[in-house]
N, C-alpha and C. Protein backbone atom coordinates (compact mmCIF):
# COMPACT_ATOMS: atom_id res chain seq x y z
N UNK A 1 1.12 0.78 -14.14
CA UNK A 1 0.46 0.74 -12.84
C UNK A 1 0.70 -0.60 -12.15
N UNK A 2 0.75 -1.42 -12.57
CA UNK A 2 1.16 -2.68 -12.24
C UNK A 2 2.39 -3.29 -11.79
N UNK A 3 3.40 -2.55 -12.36
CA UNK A 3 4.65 -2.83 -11.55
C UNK A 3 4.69 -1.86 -10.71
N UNK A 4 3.85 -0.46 -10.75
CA UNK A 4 3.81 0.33 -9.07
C UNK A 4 3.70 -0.81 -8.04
N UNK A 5 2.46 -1.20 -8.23
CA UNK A 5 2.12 -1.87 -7.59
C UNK A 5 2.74 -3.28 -6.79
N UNK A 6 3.47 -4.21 -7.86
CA UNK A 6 4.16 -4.47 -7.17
C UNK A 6 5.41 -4.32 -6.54
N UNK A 7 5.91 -3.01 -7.09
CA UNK A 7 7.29 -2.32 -6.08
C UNK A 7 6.43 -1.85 -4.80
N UNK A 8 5.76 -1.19 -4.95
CA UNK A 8 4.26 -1.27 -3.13
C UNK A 8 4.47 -1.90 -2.27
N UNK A 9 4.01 -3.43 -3.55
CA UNK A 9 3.95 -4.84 -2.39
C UNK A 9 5.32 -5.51 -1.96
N UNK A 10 6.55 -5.15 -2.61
CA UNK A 10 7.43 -5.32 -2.39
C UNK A 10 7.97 -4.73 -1.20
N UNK A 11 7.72 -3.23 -0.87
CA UNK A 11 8.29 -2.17 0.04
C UNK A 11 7.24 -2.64 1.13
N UNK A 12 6.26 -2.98 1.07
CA UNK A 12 5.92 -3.56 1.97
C UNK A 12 5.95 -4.43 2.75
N UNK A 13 6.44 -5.79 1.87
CA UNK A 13 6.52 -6.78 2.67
C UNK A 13 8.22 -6.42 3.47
N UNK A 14 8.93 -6.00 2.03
CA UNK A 14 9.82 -5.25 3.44
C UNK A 14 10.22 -4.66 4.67
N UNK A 15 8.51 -3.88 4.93
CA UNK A 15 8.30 -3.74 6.21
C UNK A 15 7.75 -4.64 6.60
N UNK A 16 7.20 -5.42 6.72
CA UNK A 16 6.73 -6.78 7.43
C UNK A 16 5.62 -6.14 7.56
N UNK A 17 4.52 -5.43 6.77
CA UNK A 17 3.09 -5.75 6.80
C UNK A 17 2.06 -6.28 5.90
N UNK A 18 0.89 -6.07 6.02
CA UNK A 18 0.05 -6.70 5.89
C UNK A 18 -0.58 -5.74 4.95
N UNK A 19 -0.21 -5.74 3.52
CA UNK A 19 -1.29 -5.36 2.58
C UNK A 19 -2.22 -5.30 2.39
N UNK A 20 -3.26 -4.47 2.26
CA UNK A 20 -4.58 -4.12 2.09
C UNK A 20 -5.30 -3.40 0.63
N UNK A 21 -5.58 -3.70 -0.15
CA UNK A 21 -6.38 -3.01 -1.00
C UNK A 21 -7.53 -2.93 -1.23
N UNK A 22 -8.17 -1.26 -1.00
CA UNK A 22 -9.49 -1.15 -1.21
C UNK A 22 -9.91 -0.06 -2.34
N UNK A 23 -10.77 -0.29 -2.87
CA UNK A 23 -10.91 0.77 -4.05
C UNK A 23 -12.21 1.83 -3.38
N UNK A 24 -11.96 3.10 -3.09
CA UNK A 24 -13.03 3.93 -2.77
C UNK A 24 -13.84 4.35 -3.92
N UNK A 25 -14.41 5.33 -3.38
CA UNK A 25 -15.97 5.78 -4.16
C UNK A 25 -15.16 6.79 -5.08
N UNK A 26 -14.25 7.08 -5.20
CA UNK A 26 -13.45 8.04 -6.66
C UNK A 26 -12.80 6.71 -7.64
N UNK A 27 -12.97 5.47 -7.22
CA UNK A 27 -12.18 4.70 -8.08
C UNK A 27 -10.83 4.42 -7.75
N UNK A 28 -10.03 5.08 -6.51
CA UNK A 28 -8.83 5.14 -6.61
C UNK A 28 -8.15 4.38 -5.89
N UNK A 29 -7.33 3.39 -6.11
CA UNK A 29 -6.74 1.89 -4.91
C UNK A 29 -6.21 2.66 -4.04
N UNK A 30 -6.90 2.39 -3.08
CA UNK A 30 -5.78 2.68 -1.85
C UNK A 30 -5.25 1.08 -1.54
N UNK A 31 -4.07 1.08 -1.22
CA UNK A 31 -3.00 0.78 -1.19
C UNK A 31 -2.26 0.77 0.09
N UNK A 32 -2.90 0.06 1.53
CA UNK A 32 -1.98 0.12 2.77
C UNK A 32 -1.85 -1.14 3.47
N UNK A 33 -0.47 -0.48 4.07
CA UNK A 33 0.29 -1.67 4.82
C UNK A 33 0.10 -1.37 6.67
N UNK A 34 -0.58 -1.79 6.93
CA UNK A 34 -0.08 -2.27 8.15
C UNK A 34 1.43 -2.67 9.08
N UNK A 35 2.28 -1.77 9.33
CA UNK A 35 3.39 -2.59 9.66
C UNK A 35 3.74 -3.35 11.21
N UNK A 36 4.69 -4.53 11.16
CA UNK A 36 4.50 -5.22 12.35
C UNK A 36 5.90 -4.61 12.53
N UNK A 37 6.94 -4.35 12.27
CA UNK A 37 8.16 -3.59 12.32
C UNK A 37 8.40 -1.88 13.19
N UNK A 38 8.45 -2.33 14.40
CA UNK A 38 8.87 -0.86 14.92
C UNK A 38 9.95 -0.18 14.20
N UNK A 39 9.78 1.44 13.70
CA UNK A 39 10.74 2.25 13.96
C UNK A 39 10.89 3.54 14.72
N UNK A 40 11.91 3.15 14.90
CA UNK A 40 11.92 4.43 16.44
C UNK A 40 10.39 4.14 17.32
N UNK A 41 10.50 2.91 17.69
CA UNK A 41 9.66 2.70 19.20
C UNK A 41 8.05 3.00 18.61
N UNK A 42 8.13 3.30 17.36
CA UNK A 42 6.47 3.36 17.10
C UNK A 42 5.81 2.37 15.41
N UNK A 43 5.02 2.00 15.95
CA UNK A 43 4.40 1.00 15.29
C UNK A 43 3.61 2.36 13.90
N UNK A 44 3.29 1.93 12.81
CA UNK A 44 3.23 3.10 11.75
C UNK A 44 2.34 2.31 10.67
N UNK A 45 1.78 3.24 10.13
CA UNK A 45 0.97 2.57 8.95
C UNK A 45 1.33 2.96 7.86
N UNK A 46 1.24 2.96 6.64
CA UNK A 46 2.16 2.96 4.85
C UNK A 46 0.79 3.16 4.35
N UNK A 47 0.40 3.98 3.54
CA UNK A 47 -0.89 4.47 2.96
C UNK A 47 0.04 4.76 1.33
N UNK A 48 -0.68 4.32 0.18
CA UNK A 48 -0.33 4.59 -0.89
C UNK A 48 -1.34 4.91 -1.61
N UNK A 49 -1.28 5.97 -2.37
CA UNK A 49 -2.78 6.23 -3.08
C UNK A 49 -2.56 5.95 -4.86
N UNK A 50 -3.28 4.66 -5.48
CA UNK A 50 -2.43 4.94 -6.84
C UNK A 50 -4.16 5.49 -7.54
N UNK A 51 -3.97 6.09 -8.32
CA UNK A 51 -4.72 6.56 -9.47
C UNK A 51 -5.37 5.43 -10.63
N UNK A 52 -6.55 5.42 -10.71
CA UNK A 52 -6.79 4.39 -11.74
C UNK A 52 -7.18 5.22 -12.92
N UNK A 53 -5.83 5.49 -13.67
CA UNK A 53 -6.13 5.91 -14.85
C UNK A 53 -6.45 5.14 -16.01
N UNK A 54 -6.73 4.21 -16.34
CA UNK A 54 -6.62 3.00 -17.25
C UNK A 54 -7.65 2.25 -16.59
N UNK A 55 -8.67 1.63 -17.15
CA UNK A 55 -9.51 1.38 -16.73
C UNK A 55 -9.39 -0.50 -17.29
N UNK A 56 -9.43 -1.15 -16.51
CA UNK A 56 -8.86 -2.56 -16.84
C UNK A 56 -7.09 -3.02 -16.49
């Protein structure tokens, strides 16, 4: 889960945004980027949902 994570933060900063992680009420990281990078004329957001199977 941890190198998901940082191939995530990697593909993200590739898009030039702004990482966010919040853990909801199931436990599960969400995982989004904000991007400052137009494609095709529209500004877009990157939502990743990882699973916390492993607890620690």
């Amino acid at each position: 889960m941890h190198t998901k994570k940082n191939q995530l933060t990697k593909y993200g900063n590739y898009l030039g945004g702004e990482r966010k992680d919040v853990t909801d009420h199931h436990n599960e990281l969400l995982v989004t980027f904000l991007t400052s990078k137009k494609i095709e004329g529209e500004k877009f957001k990157v939502r990743f949902r990882l699973f916390n199977t492993s607890r620690g």
